[in-house]
Protein backbone atom coordinates (compact mmCIF):
# COMPACT_ATOMS: atom_id res chain seq x y z
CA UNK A 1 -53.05 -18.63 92.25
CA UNK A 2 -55.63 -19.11 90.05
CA UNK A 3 -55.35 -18.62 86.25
CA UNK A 4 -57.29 -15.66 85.51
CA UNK A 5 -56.01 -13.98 88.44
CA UNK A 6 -52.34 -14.95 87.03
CA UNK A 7 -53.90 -13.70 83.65
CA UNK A 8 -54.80 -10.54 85.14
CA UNK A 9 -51.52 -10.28 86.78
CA UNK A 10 -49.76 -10.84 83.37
CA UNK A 11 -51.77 -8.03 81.81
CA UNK A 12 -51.58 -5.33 84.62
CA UNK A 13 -47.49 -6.29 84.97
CA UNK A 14 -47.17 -5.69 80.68
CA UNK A 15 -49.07 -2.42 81.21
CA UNK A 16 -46.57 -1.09 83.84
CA UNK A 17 -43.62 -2.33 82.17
CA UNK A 18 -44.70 -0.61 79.24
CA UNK A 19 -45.95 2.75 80.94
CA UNK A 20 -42.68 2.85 82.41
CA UNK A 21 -40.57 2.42 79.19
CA UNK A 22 -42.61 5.41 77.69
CA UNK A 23 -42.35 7.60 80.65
CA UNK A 24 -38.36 6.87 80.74
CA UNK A 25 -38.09 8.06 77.00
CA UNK A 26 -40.24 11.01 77.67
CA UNK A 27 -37.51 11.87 80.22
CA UNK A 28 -34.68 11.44 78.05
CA UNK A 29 -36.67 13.69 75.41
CA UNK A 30 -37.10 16.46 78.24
CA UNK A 31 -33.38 16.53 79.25
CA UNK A 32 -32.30 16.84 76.11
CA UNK A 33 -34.43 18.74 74.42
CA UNK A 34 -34.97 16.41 71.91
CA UNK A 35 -32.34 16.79 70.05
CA UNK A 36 -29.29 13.84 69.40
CA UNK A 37 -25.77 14.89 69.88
CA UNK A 38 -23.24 12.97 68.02
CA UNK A 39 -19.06 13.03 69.01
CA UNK A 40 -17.11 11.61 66.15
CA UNK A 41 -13.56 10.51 67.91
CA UNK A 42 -11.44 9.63 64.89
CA UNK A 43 -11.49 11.27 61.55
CA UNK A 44 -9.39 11.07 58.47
CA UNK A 45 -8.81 13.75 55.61
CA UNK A 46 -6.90 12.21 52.89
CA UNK A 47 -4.72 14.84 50.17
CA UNK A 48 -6.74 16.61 48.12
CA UNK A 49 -9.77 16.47 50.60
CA UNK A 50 -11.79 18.48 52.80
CA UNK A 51 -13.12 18.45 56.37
CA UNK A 52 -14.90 20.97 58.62
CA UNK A 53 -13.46 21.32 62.11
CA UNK A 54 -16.12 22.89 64.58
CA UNK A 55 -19.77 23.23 65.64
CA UNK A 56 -21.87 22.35 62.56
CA UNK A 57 -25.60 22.59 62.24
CA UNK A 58 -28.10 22.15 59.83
CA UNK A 59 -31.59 23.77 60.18
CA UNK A 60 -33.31 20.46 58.46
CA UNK A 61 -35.24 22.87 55.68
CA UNK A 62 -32.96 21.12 52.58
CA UNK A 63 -32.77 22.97 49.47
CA UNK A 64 -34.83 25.73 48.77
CA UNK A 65 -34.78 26.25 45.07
CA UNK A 66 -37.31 28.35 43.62
């Protein structure tokens, strides 16, 4: 093979590669709607402290003093 047909190889091969990575996080946007789920297995609450058992969410606005 020649080198600028390797070189043009090389270029259209990078291209895929990274049209694919994009399309494969686009995906794993769609299916989950974009939004990250964590699980937290283990937790400790020592005396005296306080922990909140159950779905939690936060709407992202952060405080709204006026």
């Amino acid at each position: 093979m020649v080198k600028a047909e390797f070189d043009s190889a090389e270029r259209a091969f990078n291209k895929l590669t990274r049209t694919f990575a994009a399309q494969v996080e686009a995906l794993k946007k769609y299916r989950t709607g974009g939004q990250q789920h964590v699980t937290v297995k283990h937790v400790t609450v020592n005396e005296g402290g306080q922990a909140i058992v159950g779905n939690v969410s936060h709407g992202g606005q952060g405080d709204e003093k006026k």
